[in-house]
PDB file of N, CA and C in Angstrom:
ATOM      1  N   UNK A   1     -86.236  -3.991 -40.675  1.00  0.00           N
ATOM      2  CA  UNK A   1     -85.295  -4.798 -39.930  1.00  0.00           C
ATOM      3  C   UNK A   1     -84.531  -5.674 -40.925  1.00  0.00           C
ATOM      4  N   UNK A   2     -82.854  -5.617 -41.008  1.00  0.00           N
ATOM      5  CA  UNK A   2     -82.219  -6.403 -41.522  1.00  0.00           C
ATOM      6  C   UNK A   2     -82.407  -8.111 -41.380  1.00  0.00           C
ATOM      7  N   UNK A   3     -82.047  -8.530 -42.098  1.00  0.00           N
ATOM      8  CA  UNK A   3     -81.951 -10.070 -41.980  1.00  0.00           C
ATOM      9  C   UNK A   3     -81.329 -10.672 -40.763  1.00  0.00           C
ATOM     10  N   UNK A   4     -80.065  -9.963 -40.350  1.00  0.00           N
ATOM     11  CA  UNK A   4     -79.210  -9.954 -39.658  1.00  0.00           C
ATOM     12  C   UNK A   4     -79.902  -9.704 -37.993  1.00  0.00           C
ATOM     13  N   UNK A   5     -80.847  -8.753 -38.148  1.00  0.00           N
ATOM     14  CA  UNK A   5     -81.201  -7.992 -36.861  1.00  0.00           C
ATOM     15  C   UNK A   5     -82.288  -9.459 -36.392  1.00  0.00           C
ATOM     16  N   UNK A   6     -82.964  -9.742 -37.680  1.00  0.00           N
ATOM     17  CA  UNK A   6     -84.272 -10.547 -37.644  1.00  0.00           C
ATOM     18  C   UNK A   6     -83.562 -11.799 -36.376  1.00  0.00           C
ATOM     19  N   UNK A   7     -81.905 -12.498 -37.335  1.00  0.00           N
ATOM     20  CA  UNK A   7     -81.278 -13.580 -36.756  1.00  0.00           C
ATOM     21  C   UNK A   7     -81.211 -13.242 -35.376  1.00  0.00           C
ATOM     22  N   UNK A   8     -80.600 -12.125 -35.274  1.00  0.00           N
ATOM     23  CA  UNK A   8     -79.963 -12.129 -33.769  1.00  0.00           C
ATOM     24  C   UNK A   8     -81.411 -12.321 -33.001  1.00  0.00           C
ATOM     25  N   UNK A   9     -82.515 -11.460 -33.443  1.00  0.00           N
ATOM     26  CA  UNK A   9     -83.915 -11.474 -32.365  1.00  0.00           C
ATOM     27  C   UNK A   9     -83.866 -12.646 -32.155  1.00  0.00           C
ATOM     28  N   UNK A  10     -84.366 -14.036 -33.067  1.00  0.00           N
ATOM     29  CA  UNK A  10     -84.461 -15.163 -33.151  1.00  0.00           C
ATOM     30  C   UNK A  10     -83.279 -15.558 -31.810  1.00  0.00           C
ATOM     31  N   UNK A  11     -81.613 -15.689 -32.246  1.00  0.00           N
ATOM     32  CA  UNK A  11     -80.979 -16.103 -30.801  1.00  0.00           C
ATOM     33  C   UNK A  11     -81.148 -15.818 -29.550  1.00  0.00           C
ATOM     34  N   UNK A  12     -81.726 -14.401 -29.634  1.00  0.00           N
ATOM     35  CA  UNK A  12     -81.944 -13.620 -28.454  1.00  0.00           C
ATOM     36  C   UNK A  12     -83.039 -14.400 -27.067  1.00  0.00           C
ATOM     37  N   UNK A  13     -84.238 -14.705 -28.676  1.00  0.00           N
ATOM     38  CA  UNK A  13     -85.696 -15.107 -28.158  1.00  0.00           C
ATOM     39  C   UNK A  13     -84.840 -16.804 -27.539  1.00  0.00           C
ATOM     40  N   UNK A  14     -84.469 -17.781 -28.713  1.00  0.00           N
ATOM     41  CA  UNK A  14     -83.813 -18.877 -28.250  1.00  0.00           C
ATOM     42  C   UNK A  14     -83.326 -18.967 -26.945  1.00  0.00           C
ATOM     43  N   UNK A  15     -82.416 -18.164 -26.815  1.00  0.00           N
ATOM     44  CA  UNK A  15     -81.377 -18.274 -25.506  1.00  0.00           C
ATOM     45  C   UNK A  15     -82.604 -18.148 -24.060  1.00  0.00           C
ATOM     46  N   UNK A  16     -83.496 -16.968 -24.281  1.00  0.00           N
ATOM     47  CA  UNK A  16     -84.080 -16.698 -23.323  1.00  0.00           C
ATOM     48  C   UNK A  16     -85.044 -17.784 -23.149  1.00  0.00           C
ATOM     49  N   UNK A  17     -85.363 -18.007 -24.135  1.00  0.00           N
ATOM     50  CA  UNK A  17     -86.390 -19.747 -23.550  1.00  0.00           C
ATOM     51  C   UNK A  17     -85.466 -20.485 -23.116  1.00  0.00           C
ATOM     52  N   UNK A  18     -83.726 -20.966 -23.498  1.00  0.00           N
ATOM     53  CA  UNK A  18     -83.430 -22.057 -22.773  1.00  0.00           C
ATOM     54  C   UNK A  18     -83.214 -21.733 -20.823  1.00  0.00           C
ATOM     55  N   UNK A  19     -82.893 -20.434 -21.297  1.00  0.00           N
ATOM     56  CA  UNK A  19     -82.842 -19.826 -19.816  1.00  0.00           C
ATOM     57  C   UNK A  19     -83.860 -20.468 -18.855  1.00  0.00           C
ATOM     58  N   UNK A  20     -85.138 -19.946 -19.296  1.00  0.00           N
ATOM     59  CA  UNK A  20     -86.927 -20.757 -19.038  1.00  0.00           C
ATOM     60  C   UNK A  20     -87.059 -21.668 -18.439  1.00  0.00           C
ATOM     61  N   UNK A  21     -86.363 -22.417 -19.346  1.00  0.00           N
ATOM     62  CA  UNK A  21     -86.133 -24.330 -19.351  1.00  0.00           C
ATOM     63  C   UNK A  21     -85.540 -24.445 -18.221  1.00  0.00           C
ATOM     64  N   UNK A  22     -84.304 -23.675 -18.505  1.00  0.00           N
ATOM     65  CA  UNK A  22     -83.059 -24.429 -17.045  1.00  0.00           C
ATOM     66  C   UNK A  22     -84.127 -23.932 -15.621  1.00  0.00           C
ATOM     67  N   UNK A  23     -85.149 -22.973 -15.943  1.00  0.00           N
ATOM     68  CA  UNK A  23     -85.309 -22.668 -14.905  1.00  0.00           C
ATOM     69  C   UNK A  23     -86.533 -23.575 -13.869  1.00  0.00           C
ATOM     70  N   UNK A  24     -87.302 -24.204 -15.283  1.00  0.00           N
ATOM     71  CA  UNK A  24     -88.186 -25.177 -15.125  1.00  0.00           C
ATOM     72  C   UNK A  24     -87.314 -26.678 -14.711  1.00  0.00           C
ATOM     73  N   UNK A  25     -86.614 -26.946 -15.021  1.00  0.00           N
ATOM     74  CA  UNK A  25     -86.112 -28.089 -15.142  1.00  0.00           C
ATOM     75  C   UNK A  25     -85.303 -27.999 -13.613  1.00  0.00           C
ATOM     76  N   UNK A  26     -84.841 -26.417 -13.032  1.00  0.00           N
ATOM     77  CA  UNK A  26     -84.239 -26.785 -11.503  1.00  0.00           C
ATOM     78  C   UNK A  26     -85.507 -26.861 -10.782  1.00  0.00           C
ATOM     79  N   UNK A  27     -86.668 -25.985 -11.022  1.00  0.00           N
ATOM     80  CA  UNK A  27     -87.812 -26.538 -10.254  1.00  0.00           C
ATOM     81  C   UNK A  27     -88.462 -27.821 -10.013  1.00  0.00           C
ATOM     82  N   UNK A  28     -88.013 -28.543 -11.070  1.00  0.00           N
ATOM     83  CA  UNK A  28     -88.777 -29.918 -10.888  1.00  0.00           C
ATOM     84  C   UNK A  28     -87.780 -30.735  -9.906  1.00  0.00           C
ATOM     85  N   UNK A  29     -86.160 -30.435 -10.305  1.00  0.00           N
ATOM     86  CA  UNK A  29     -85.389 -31.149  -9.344  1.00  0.00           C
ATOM     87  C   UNK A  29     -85.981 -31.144  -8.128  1.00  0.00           C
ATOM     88  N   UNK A  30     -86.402 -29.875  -7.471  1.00  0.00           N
ATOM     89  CA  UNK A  30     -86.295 -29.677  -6.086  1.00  0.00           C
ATOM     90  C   UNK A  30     -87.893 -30.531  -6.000  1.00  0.00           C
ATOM     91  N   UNK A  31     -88.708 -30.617  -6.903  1.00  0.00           N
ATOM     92  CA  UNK A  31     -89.948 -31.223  -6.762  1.00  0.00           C
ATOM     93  C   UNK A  31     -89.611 -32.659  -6.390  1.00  0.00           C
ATOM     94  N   UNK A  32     -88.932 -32.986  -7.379  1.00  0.00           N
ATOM     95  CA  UNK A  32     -88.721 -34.436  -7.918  1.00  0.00           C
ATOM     96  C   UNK A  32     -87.919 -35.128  -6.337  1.00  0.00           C
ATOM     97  N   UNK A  33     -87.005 -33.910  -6.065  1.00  0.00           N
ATOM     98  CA  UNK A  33     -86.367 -34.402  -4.698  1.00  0.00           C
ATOM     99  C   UNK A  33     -87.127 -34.588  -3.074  1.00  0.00           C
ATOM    100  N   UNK A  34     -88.312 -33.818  -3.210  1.00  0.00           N
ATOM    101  CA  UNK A  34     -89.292 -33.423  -2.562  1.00  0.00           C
ATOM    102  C   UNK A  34     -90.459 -35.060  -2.466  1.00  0.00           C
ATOM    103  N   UNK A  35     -90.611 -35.449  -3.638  1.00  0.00           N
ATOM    104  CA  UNK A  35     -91.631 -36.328  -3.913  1.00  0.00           C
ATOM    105  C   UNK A  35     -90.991 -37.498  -3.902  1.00  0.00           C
ATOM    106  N   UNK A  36     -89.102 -38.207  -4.071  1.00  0.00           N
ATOM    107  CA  UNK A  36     -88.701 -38.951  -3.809  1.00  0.00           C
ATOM    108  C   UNK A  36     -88.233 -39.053  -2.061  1.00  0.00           C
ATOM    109  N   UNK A  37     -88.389 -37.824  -1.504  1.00  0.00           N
ATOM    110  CA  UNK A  37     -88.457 -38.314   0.132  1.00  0.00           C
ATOM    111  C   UNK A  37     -89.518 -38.675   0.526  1.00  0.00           C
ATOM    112  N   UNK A  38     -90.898 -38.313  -0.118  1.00  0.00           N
ATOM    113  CA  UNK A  38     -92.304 -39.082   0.258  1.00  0.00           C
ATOM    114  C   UNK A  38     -92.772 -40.020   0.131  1.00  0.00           C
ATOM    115  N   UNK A  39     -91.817 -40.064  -1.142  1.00  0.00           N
ATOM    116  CA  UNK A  39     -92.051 -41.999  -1.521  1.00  0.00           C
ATOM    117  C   UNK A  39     -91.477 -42.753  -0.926  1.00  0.00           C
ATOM    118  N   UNK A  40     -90.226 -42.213  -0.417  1.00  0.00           N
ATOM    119  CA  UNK A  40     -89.516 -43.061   0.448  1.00  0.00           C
ATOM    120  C   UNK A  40     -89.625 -43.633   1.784  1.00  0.00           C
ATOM    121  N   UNK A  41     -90.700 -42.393   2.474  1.00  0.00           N
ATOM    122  CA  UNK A  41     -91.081 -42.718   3.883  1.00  0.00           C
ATOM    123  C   UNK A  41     -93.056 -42.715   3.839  1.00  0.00           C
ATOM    124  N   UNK A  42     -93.071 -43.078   2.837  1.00  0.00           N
ATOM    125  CA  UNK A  42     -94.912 -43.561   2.444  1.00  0.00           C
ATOM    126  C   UNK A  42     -95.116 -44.564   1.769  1.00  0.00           C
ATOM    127  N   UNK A  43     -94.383 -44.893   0.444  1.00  0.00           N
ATOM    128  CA  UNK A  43     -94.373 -46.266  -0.352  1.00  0.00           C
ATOM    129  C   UNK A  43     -93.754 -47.540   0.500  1.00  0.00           C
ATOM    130  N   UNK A  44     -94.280 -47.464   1.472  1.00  0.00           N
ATOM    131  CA  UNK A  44     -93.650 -48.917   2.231  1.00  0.00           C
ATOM    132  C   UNK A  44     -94.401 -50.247   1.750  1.00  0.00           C
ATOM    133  N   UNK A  45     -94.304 -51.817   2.178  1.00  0.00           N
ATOM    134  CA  UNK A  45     -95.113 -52.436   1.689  1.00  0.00           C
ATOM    135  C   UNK A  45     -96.688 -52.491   2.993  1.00  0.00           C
ATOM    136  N   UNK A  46     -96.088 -52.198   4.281  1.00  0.00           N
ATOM    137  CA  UNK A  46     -97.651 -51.749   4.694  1.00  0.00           C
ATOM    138  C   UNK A  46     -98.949 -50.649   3.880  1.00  0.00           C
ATOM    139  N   UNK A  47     -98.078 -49.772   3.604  1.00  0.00           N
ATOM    140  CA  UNK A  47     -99.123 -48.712   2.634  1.00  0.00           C
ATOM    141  C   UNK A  47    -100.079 -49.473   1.570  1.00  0.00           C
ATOM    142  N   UNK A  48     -99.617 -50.801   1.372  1.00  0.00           N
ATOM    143  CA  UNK A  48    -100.250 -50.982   0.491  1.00  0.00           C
ATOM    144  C   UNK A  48    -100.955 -53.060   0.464  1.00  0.00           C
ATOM    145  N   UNK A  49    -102.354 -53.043  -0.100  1.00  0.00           N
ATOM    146  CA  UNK A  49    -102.665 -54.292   0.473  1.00  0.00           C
ATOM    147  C   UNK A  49    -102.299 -55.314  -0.589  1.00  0.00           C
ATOM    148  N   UNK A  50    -101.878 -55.358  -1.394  1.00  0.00           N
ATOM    149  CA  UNK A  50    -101.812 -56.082  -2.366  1.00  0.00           C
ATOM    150  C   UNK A  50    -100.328 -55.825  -3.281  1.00  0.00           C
ATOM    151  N   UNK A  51     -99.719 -56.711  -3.788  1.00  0.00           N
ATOM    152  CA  UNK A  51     -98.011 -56.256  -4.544  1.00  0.00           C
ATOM    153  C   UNK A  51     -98.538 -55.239  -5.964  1.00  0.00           C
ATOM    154  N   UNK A  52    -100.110 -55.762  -6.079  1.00  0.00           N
ATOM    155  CA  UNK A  52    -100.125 -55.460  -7.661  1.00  0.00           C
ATOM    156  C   UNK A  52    -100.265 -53.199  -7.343  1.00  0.00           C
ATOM    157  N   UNK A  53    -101.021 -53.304  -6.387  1.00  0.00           N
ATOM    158  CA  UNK A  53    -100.688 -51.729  -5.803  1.00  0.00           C
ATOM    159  C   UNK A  53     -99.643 -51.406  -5.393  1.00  0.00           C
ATOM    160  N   UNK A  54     -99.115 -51.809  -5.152  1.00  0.00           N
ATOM    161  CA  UNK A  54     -97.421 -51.738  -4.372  1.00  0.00           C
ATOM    162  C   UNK A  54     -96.580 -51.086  -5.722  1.00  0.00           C
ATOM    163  N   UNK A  55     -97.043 -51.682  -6.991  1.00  0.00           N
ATOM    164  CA  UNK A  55     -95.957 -51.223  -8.474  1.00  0.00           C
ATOM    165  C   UNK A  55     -96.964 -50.054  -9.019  1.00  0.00           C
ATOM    166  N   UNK A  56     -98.122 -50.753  -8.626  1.00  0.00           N
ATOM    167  CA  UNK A  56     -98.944 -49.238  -9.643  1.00  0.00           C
ATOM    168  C   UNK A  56     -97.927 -47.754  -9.353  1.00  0.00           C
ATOM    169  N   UNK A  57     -98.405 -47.537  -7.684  1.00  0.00           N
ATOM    170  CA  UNK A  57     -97.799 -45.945  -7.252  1.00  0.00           C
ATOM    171  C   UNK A  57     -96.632 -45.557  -7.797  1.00  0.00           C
ATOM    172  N   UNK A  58     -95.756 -46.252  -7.548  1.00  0.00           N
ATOM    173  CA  UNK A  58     -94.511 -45.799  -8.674  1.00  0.00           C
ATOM    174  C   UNK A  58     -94.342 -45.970 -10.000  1.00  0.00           C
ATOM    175  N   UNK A  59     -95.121 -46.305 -10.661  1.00  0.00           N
ATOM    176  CA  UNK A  59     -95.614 -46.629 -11.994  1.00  0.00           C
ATOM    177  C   UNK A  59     -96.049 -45.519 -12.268  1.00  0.00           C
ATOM    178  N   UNK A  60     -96.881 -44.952 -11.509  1.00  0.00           N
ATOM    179  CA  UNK A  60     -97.393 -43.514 -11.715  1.00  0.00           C
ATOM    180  C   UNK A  60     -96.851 -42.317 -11.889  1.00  0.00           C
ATOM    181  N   UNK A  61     -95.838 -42.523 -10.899  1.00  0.00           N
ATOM    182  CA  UNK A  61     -95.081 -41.504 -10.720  1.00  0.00           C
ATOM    183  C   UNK A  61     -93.898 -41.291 -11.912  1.00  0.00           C
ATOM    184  N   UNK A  62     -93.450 -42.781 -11.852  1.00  0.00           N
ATOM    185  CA  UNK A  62     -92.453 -42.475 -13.318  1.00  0.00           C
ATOM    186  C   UNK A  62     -93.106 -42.232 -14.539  1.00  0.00           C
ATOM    187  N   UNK A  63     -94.687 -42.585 -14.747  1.00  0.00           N
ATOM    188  CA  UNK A  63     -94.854 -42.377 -15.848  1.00  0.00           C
ATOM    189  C   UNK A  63     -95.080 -40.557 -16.196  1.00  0.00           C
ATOM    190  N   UNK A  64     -95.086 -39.672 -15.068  1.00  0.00           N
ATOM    191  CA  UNK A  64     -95.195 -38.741 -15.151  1.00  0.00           C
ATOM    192  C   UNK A  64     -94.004 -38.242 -15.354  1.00  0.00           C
ATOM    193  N   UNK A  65     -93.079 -38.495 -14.851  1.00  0.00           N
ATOM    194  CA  UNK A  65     -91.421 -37.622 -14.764  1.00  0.00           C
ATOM    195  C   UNK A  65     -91.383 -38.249 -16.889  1.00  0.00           C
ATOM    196  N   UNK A  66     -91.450 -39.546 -17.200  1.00  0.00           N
ATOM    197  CA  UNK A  66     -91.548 -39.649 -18.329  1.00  0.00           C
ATOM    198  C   UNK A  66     -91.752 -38.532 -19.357  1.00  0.00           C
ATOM    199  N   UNK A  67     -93.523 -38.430 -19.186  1.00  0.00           N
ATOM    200  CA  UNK A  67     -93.935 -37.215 -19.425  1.00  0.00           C
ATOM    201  C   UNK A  67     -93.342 -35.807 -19.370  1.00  0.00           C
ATOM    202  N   UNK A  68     -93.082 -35.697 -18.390  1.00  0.00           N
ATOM    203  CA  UNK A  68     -92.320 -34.269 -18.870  1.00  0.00           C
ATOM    204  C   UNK A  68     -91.279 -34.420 -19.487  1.00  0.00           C
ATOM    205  N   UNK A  69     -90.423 -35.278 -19.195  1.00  0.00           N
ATOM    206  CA  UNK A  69     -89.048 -35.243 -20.101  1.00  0.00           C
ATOM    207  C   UNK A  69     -89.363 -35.477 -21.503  1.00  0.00           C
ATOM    208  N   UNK A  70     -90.778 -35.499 -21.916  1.00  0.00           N
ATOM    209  CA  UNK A  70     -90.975 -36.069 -23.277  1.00  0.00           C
ATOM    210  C   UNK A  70     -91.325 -34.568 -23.902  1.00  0.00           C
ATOM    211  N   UNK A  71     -92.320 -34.073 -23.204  1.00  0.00           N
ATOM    212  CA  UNK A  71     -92.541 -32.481 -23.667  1.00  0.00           C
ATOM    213  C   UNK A  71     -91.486 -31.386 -23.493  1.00  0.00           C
ATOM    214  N   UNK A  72     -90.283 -31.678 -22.722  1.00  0.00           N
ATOM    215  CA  UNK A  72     -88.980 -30.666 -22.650  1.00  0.00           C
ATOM    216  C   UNK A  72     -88.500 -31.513 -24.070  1.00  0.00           C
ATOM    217  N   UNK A  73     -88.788 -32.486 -24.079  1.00  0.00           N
ATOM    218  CA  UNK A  73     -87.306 -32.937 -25.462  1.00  0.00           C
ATOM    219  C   UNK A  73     -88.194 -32.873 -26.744  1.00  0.00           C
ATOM    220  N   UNK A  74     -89.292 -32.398 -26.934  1.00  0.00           N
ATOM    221  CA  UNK A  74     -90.016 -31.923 -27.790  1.00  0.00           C
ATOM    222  C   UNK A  74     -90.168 -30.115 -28.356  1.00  0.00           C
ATOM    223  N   UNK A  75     -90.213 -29.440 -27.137  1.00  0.00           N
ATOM    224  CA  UNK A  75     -89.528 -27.935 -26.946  1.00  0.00           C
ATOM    225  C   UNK A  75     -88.297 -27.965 -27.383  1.00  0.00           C
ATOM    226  N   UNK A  76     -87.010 -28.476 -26.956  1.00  0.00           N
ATOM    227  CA  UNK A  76     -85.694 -28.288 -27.451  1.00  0.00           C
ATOM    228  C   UNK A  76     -85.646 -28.878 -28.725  1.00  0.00           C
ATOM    229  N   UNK A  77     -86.298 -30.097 -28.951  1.00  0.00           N
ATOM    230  CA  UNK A  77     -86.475 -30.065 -30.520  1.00  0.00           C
ATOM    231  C   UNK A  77     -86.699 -28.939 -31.423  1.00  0.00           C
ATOM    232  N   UNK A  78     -87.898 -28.534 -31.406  1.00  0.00           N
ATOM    233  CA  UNK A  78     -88.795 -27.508 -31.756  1.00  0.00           C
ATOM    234  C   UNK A  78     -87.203 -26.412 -32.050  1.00  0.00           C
ATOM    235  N   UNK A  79     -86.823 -25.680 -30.934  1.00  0.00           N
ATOM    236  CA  UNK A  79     -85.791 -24.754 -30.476  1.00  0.00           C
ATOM    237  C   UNK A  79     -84.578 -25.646 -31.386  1.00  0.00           C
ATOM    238  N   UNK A  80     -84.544 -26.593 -31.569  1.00  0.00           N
ATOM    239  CA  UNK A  80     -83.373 -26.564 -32.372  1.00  0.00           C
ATOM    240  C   UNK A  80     -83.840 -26.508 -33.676  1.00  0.00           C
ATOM    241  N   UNK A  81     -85.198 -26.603 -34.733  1.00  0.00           N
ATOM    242  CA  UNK A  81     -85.088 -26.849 -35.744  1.00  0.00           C
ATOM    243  C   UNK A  81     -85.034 -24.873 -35.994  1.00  0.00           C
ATOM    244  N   UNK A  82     -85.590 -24.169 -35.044  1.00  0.00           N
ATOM    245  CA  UNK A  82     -85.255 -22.537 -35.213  1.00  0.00           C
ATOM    246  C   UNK A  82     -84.097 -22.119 -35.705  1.00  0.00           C
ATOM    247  N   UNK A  83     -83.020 -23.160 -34.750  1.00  0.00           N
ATOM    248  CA  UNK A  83     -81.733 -22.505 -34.986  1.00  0.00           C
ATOM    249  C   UNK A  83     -81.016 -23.349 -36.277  1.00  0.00           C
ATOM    250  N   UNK A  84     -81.563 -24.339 -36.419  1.00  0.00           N
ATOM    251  CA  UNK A  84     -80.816 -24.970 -37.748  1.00  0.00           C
ATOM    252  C   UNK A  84     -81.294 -23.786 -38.527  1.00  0.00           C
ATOM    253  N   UNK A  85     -82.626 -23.931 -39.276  1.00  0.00           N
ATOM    254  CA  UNK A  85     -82.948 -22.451 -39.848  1.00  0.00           C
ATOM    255  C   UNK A  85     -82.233 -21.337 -40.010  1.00  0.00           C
ATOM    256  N   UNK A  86     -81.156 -20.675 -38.893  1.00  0.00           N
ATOM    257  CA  UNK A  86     -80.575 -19.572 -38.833  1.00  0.00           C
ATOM    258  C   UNK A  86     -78.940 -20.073 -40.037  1.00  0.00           C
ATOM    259  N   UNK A  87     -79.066 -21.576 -39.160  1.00  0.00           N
ATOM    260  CA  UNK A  87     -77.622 -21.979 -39.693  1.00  0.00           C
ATOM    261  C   UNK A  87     -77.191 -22.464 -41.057  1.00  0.00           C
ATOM    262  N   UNK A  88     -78.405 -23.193 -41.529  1.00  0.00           N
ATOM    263  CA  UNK A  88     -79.062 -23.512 -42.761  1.00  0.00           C
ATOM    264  C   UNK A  88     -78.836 -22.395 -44.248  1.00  0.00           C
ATOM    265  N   UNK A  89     -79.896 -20.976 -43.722  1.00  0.00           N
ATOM    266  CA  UNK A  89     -79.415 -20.435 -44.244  1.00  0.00           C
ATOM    267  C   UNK A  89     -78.368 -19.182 -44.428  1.00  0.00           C
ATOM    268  N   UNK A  90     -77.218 -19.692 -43.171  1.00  0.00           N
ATOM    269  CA  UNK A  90     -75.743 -19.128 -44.169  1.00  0.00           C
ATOM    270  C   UNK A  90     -74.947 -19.857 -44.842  1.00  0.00           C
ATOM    271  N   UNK A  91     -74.970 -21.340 -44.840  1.00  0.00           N
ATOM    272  CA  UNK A  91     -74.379 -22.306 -45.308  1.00  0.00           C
ATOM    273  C   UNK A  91     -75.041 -22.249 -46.707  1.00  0.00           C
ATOM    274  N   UNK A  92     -76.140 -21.736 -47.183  1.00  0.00           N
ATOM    275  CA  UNK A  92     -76.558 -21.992 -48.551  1.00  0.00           C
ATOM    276  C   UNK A  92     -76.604 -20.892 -49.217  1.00  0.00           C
ATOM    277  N   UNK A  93     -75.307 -19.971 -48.749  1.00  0.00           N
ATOM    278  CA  UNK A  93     -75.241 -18.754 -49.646  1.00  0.00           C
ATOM    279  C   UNK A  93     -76.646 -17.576 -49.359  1.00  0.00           C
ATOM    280  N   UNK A  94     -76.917 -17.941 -48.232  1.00  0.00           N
ATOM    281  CA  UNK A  94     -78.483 -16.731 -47.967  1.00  0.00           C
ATOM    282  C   UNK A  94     -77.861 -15.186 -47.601  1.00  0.00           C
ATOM    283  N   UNK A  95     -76.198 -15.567 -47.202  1.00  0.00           N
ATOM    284  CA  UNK A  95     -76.103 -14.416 -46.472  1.00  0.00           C
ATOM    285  C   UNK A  95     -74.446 -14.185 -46.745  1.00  0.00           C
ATOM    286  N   UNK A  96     -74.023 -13.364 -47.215  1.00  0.00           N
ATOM    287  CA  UNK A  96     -72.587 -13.124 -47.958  1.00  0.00           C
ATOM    288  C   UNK A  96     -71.897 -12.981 -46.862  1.00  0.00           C
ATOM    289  N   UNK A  97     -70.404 -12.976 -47.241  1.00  0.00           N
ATOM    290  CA  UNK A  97     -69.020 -12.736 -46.321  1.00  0.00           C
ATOM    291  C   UNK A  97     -69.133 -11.450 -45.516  1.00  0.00           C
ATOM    292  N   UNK A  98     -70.022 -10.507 -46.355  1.00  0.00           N
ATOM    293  CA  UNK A  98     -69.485  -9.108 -45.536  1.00  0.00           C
ATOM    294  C   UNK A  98     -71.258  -9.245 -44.401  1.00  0.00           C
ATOM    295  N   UNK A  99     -71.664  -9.955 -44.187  1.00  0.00           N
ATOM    296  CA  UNK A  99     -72.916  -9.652 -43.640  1.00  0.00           C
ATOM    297  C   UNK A  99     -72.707 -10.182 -42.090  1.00  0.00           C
ATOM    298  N   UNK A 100     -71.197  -9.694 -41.925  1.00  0.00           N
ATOM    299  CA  UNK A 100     -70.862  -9.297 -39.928  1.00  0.00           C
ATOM    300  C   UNK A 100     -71.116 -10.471 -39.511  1.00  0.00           C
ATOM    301  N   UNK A 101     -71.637 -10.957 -38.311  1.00  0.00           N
ATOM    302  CA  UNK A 101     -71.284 -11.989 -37.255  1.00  0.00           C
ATOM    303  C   UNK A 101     -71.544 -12.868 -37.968  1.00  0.00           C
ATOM    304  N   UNK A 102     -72.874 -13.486 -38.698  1.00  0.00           N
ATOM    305  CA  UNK A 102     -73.027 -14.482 -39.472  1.00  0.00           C
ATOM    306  C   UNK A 102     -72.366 -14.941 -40.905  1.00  0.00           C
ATOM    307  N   UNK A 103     -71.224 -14.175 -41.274  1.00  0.00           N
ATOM    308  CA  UNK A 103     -70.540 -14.067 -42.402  1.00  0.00           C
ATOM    309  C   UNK A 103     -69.003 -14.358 -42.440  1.00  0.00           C
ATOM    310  N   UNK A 104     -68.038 -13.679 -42.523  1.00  0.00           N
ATOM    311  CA  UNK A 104     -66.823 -13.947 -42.158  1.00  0.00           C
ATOM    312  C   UNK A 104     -66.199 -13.628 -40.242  1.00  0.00           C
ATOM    313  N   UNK A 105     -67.214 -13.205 -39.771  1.00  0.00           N
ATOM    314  CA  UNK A 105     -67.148 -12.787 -37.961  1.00  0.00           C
ATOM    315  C   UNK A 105     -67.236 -13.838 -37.587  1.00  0.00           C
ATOM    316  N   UNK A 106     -68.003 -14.892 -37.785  1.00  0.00           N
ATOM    317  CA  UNK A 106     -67.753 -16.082 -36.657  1.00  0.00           C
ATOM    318  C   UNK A 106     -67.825 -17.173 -37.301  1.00  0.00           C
ATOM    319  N   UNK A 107     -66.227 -17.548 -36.954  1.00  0.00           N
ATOM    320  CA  UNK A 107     -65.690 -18.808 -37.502  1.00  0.00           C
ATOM    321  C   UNK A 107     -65.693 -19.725 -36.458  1.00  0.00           C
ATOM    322  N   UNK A 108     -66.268 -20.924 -37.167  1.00  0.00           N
ATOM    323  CA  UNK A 108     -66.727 -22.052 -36.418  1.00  0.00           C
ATOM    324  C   UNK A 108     -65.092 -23.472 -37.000  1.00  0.00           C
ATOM    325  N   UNK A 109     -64.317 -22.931 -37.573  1.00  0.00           N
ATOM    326  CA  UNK A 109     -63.467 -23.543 -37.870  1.00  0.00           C
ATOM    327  C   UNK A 109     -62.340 -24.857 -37.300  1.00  0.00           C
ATOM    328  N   UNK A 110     -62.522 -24.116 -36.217  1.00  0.00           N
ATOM    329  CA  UNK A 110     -62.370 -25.275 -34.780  1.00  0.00           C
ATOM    330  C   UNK A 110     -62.851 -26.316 -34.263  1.00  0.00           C
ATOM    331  N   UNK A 111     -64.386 -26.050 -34.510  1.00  0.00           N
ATOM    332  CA  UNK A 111     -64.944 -27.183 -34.044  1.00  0.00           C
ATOM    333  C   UNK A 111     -64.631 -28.545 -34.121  1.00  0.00           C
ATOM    334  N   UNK A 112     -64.299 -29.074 -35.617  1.00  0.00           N
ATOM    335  CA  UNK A 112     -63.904 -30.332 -35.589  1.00  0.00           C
ATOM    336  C   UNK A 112     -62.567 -30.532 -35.365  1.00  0.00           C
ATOM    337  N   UNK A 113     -61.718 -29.977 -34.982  1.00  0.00           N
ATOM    338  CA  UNK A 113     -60.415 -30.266 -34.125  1.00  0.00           C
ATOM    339  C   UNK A 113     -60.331 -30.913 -33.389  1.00  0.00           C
TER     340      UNK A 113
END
């Protein structure tokens, strides 16, 4: 397998995990939307005998949504230091002009426009 073939697997594999993600991340919406109508018609201040319980329950709850947003932005970390890697080395001469998409095929020249 070319160098080239190796890269593209690598974007291939990338893309399909962010796919993953988006797909995890609409599931939790509908969770998250699910568990903010329960809180809404259960977290009353009768539910609870004391104020200092009254903050715990939602304390709880955010500290969990926390949580995940900490392990997704740890994954896309992760997923981006892959792709610096790819990008890394064509910028340091790893991979010549004629070596197709990653070479003179895709010009990123625009970007800072």
């Amino acid at each position: 397998m070319s160098r080239e073939q190796a890269f593209l697997h690598m974007l291939d594999a990338a893309s399909k995990m962010q796919w993953s993600i988006a797909m995890i991340l609409e599931a939790k919406a509908v969770e998250a939307e699910k568990v903010r109508n329960w809180a809404i018609n259960h977290l009353t201040v009768d539910a609870f005998q004391t104020h200092n319980e009254q903050l715990k329950e939602p304390l709880q709850i955010h500290e969990q949504i926390i949580e995940l947003l900490e392990g997704l932005t740890k994954l896309e970390n992760g997923l981006c230091s892959n792709l610096k890697a790819v990008l890394v080395q064509e910028e340091s001469g790893g991979l010549s002009e004629d070596d197709g998409m990653f070479g003179s095929g895709f010009d990123l020249g625009d970007i800072g426009k």
